[in-house]
Protein backbone atom coordinates (compact mmCIF):
# COMPACT_ATOMS: atom_id res chain seq x y z
CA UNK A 1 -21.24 -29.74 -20.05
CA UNK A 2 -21.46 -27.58 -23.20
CA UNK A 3 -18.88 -25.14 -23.31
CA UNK A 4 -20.83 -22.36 -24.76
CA UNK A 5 -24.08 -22.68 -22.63
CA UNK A 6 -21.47 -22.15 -19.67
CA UNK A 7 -20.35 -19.13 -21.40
CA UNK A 8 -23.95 -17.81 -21.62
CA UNK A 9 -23.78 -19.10 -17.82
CA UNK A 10 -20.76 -16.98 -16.68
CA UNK A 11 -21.21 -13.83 -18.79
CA UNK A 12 -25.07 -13.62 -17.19
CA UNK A 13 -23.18 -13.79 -13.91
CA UNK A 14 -20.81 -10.94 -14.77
CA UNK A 15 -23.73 -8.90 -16.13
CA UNK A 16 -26.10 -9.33 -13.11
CA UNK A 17 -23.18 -9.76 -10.31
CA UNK A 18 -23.71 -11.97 -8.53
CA UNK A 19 -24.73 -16.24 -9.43
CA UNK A 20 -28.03 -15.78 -7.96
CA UNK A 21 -28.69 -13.01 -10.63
CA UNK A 22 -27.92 -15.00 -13.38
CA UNK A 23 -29.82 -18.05 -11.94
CA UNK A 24 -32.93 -15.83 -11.75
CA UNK A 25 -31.86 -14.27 -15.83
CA UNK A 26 -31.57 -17.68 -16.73
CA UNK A 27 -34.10 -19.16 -14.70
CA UNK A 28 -31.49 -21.93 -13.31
CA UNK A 29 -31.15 -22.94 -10.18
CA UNK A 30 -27.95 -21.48 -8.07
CA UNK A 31 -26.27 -24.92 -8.33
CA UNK A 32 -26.41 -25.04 -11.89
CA UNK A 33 -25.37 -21.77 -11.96
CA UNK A 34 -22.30 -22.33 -9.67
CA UNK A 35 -21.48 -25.88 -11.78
CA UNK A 36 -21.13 -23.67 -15.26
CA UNK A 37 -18.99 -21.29 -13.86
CA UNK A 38 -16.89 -24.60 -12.40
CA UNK A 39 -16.99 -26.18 -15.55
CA UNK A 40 -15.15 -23.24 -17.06
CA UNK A 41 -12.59 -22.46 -14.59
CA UNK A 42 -11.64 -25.94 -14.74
CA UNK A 43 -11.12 -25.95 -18.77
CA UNK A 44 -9.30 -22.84 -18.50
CA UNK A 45 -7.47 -23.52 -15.16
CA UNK A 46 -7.85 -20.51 -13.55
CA UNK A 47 -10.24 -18.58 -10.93
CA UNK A 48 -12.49 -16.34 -13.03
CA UNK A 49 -14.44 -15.26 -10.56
CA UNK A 50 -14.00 -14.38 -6.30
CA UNK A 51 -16.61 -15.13 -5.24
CA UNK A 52 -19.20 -14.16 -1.60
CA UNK A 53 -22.44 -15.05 -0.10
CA UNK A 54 -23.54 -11.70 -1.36
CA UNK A 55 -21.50 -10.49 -4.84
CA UNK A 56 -18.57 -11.91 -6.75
CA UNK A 57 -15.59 -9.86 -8.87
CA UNK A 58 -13.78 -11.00 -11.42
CA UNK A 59 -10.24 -11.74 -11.36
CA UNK A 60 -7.82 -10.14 -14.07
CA UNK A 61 -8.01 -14.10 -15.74
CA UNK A 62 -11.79 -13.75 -15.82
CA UNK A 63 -11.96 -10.19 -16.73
CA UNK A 64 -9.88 -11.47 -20.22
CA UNK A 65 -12.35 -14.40 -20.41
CA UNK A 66 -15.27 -12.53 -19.91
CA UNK A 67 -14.37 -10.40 -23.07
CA UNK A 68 -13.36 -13.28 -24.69
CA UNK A 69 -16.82 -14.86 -24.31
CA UNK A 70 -18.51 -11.76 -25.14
CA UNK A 71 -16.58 -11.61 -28.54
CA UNK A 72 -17.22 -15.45 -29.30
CA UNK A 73 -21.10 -15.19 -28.46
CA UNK A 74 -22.17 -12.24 -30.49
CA UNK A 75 -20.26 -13.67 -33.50
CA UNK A 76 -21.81 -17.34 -32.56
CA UNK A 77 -25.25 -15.10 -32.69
CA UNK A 78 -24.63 -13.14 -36.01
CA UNK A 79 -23.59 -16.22 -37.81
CA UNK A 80 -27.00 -17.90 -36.49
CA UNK A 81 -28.74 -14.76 -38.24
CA UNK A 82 -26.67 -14.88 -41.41
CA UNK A 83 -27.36 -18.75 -41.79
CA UNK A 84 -30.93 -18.43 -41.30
CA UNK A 85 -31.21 -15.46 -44.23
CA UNK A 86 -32.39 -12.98 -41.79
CA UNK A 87 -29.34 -9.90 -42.50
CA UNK A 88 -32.50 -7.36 -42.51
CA UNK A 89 -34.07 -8.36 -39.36
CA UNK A 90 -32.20 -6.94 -36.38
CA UNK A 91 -32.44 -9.14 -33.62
CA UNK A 92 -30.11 -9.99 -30.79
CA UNK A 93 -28.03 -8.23 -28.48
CA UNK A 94 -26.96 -4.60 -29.03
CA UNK A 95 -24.14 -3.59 -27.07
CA UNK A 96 -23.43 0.19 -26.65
CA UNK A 97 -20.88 2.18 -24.47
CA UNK A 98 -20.45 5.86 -23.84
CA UNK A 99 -19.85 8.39 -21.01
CA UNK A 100 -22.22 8.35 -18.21
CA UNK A 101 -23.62 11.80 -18.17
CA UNK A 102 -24.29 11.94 -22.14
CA UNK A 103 -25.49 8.17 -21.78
CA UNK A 104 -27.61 8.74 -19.04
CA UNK A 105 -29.55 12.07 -20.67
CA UNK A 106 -29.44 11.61 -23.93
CA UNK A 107 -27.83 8.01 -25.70
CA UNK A 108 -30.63 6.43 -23.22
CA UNK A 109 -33.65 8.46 -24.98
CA UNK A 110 -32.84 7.17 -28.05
CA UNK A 111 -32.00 3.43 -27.33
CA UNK A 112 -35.40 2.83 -25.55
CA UNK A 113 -37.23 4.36 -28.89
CA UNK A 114 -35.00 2.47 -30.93
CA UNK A 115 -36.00 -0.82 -29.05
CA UNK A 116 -39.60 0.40 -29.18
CA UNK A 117 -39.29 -0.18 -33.22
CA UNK A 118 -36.98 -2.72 -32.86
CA UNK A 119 -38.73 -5.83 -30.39
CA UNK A 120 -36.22 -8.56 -31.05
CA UNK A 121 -33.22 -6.34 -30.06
CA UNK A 122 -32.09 -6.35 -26.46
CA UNK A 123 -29.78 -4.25 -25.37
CA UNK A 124 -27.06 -3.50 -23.31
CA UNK A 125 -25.90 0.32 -22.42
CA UNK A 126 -22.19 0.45 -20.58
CA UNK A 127 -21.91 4.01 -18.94
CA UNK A 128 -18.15 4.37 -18.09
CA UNK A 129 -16.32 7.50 -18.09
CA UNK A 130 -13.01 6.13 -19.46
CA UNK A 131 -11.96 4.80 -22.51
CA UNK A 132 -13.43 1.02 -23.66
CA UNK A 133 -11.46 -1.35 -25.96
CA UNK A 134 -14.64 -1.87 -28.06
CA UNK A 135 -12.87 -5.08 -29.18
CA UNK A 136 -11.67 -6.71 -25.88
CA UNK A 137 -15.15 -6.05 -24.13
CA UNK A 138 -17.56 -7.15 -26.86
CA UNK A 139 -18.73 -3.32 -27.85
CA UNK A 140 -21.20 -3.06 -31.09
CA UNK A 141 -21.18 0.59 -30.51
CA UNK A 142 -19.32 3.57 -28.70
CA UNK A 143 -20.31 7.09 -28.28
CA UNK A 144 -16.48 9.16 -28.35
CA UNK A 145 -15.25 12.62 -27.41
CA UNK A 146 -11.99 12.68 -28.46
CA UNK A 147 -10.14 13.22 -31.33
CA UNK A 148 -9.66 9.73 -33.06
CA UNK A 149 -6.33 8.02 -33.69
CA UNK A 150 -5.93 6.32 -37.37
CA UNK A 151 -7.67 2.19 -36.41
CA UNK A 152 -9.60 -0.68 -38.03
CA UNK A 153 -12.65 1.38 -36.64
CA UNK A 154 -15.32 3.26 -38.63
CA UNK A 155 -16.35 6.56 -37.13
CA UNK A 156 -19.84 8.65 -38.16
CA UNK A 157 -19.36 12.30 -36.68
CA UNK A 158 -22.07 14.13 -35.31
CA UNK A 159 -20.50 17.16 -34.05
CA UNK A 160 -18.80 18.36 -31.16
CA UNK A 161 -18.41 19.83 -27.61
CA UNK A 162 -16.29 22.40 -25.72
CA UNK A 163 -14.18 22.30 -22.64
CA UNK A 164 -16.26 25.31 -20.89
CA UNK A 165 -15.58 27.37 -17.92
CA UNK A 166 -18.74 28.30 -16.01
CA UNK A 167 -19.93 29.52 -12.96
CA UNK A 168 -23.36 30.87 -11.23
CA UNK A 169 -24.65 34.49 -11.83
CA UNK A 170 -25.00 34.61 -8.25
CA UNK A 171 -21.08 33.44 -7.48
CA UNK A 172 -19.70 36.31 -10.53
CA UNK A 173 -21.54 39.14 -8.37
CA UNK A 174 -19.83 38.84 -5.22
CA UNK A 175 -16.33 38.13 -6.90
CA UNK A 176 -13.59 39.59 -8.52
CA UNK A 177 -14.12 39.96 -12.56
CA UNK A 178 -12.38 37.42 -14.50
CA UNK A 179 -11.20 39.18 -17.95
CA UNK A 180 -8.49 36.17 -18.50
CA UNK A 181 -7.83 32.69 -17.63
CA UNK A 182 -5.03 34.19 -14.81
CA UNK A 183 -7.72 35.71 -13.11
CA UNK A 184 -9.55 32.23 -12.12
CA UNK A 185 -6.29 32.19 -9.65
CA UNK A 186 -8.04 34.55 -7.28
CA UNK A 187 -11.22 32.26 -7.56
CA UNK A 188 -12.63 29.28 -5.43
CA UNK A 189 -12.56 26.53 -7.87
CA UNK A 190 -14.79 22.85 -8.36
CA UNK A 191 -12.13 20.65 -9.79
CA UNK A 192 -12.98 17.45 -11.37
CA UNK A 193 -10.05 14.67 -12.27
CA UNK A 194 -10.94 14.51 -15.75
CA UNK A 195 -10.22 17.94 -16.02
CA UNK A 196 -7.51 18.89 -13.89
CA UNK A 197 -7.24 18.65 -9.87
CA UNK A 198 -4.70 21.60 -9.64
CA UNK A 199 -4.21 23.50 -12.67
CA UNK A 200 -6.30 24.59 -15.61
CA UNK A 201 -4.46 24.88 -19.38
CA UNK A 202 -5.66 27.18 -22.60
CA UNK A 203 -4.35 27.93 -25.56
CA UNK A 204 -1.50 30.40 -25.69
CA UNK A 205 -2.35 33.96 -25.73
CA UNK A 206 -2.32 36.03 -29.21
CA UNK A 207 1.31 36.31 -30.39
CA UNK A 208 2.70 33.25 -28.26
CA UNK A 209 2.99 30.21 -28.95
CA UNK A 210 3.19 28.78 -25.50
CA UNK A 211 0.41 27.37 -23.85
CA UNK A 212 -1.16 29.27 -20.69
CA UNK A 213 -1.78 26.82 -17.28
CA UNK A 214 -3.60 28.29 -14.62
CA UNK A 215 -2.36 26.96 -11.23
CA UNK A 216 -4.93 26.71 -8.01
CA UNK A 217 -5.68 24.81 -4.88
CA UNK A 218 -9.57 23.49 -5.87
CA UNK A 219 -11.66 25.19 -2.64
CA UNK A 220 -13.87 21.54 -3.92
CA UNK A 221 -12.78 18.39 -5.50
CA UNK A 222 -15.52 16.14 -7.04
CA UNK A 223 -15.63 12.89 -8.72
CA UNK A 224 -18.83 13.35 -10.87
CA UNK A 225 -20.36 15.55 -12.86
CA UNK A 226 -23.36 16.42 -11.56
CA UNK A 227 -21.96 17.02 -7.97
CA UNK A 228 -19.67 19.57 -9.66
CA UNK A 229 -22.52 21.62 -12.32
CA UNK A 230 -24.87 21.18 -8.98
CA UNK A 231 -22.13 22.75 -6.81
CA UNK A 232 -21.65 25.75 -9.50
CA UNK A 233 -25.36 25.68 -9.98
CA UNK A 234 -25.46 26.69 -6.41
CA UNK A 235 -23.07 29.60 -6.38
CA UNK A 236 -20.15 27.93 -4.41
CA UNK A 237 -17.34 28.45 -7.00
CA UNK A 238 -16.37 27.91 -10.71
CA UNK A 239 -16.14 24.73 -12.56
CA UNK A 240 -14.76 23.29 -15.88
CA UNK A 241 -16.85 20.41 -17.97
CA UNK A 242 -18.30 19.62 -21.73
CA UNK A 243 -20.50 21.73 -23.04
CA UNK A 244 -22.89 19.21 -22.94
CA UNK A 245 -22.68 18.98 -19.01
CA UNK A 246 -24.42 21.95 -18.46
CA UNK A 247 -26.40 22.78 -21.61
CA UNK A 248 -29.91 22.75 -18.92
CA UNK A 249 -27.94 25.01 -16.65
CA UNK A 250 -26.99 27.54 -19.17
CA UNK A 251 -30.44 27.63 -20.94
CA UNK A 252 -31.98 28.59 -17.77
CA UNK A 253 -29.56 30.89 -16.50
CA UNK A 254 -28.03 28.97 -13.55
CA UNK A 255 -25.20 28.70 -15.16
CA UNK A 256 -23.24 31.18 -17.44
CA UNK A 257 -19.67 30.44 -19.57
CA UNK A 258 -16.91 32.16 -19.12
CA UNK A 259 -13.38 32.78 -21.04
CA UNK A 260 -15.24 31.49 -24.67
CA UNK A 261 -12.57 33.31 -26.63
CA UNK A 262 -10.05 31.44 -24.25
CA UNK A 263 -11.27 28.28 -24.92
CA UNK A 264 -9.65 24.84 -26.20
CA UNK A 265 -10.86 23.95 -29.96
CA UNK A 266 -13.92 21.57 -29.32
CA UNK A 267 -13.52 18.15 -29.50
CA UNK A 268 -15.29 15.90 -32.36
CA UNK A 269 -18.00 13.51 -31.07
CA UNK A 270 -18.42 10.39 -33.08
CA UNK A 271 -20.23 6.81 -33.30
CA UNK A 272 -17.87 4.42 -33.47
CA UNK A 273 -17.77 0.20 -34.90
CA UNK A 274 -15.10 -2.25 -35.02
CA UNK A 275 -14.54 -3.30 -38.96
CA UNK A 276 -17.69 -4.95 -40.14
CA UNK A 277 -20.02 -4.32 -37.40
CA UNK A 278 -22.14 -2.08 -39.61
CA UNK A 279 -22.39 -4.83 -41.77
CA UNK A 280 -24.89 -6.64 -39.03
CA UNK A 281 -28.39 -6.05 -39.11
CA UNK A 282 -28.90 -4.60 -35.34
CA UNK A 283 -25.78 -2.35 -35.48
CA UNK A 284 -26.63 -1.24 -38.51
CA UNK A 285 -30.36 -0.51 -37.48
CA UNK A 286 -29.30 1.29 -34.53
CA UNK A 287 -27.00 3.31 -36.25
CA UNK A 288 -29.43 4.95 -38.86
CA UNK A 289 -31.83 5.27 -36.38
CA UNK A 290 -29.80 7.39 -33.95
CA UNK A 291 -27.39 9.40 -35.84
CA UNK A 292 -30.01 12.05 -37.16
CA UNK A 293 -31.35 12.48 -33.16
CA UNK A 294 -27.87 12.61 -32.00
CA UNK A 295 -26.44 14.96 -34.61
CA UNK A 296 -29.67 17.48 -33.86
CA UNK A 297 -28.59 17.72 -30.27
CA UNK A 298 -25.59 18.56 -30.94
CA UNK A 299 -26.00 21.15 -33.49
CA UNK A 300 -28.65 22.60 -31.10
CA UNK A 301 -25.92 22.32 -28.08
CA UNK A 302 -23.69 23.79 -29.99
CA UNK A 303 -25.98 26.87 -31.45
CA UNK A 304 -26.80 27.57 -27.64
CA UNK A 305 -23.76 27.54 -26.18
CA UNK A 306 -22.51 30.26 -28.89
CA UNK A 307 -25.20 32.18 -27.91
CA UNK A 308 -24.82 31.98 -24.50
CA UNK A 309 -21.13 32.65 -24.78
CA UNK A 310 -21.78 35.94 -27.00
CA UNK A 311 -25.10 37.39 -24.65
CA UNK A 312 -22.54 37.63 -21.67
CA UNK A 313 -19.76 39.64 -23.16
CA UNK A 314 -19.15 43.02 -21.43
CA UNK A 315 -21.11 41.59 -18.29
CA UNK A 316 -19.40 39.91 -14.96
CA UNK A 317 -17.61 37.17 -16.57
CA UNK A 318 -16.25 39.13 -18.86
CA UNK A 319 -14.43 37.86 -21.41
């Protein structure tokens, strides 16, 4: 059996989960299917994959192969493209990470136009809310918050976002004011892991150099987003996201920010490419065509949320 078909094979199965998926993908028949991802685990002697009647996971040998076979493939398919004198034509697959929420709303807008112009691309969009090894798992492109560590990768800026307090009109008119971050203590708080189950930290006050932490027992722990801005939304306490979270809810007036002058620095959002993935055709393509749309939104987020921030001063959350 060819080696790299069965790749194709057993990465199809990982993407669709299950062998039946990837028979229908491939249009294969389940024992073909099931023989590929054989073939493999008997070259590499190891299970790659556990597998049901009804799903499969991959083991931690398969999850290394699987990015393995990523890696191999895409490079197999840009050095099909660079043979065949087509480096201007983007074609192929177009892999993209980035947080979910920010993914979902807006990185999704932009892919589907992009494919619109772009008919030989096909693309894949990995919404995870933790960090990706762009390397290990066969990334083209990443979406980041975070300050960046010196690496091999190139980064294109194209703004940034801020760690916001916020919390309903309704919620700041039955409650006591909050005038500093050691008032949110007397407050019934929507915690999130990302950012902080039990205690909230700021900057340290004017004249100290000491960083403030806000301890609290959450009166609601959530593990997504939108059950925490939707829970705010709804006047049941206060809550702590990106900027970006909650730019709808703060246009409208569902939401409103609290503690701006109290706030973190905000943290640079960037597109980010292993070395020499700009060089290909698709990643390149994609690249040009989104950062102008994504560096608009955030300018506009950003422009907003000042504004926001500076209509409520002197009101309830005063700040």
């Amino acid at each position: 059996m060819d080696r790299i078909d069965a790749m194709k094979v057993f990465v199809a199965a990982v993407d669709e989960g299950s062998l039946a998926g990837a028979g229908r993908k491939l249009r294969r028949s389940p024992a073909a299917v099931s023989r590929a991802v054989a073939f493999l685990e008997h070259h590499v002697g190891a299970e790659l994959l556990h597998r049901t009647t009804r799903s499969l996971k991959l083991s931690d040998a398969g999850q290394r192969y699987a990015a393995a076979c990523r890696r191999i493939l895409s490079e197999l398919e840009e050095a099909d493209i660079s043979a065949g004198g087509e480096r201007s034509a983007p074609r192929g697959t177009l892999t993209i990470t980035a947080p979910v929420v920010v993914g979902e709303d807006l990185l999704r807008p932009v892919l589907d136009a992009f494919m619109t112009e772009h008919p030989a691309v096909v693309a894949r969009l990995v919404m995870l809310d933790r960090t990706v090894n762009l390397i290990d798992e066969g990334i083209d492109v990443a979406l980041r918050i975070a300050h960046l560590a010196d690496s091999n990768f190139v980064a294109i800026k194209l703004g940034e976002v801020r760690r916001v307090v916020a919390a309903s009109p309704g919620y700041l008119a039955q409650h006591p004011v909050i005038g500093e971050p050691a008032d949110l203590a007397k407050h019934q708080i929507i915690a999130m892991t990302h950012f902080g189950l039990d205690s909230w930290s700021f900057p340290p006050a004017v004249k100290s150099k000491v960083a403030r932490a806000v301890q609290f027992t959450p009166r609601l722990v959530v593990n997504t987003v939108r059950a925490a801005v939707a829970s705010a939304s709804e006047g049941h306490g206060i809550t702590r996201l990106f900027s970006y979270h909650i730019a709808e809810e703060i246009r409208d007036g569902r939401l409103q920010i609290l503690l701006a002058s109290d706030e973190h620095p905000p943290l640079p959002v960037h597109l980010l490419a292993p070395q020499g993935r700009f060089d290909v055709p698709k990643v390149r393509a994609f690249v040009d065509f989104a950062t102008p749309r994504l560096k608009r939104y955030f300018e506009r987020l950003s422009r907003e949320a000042s504004q926001a921030s500076r209509s409520r001063r002197g009101r309830v959350s005063a700040e």
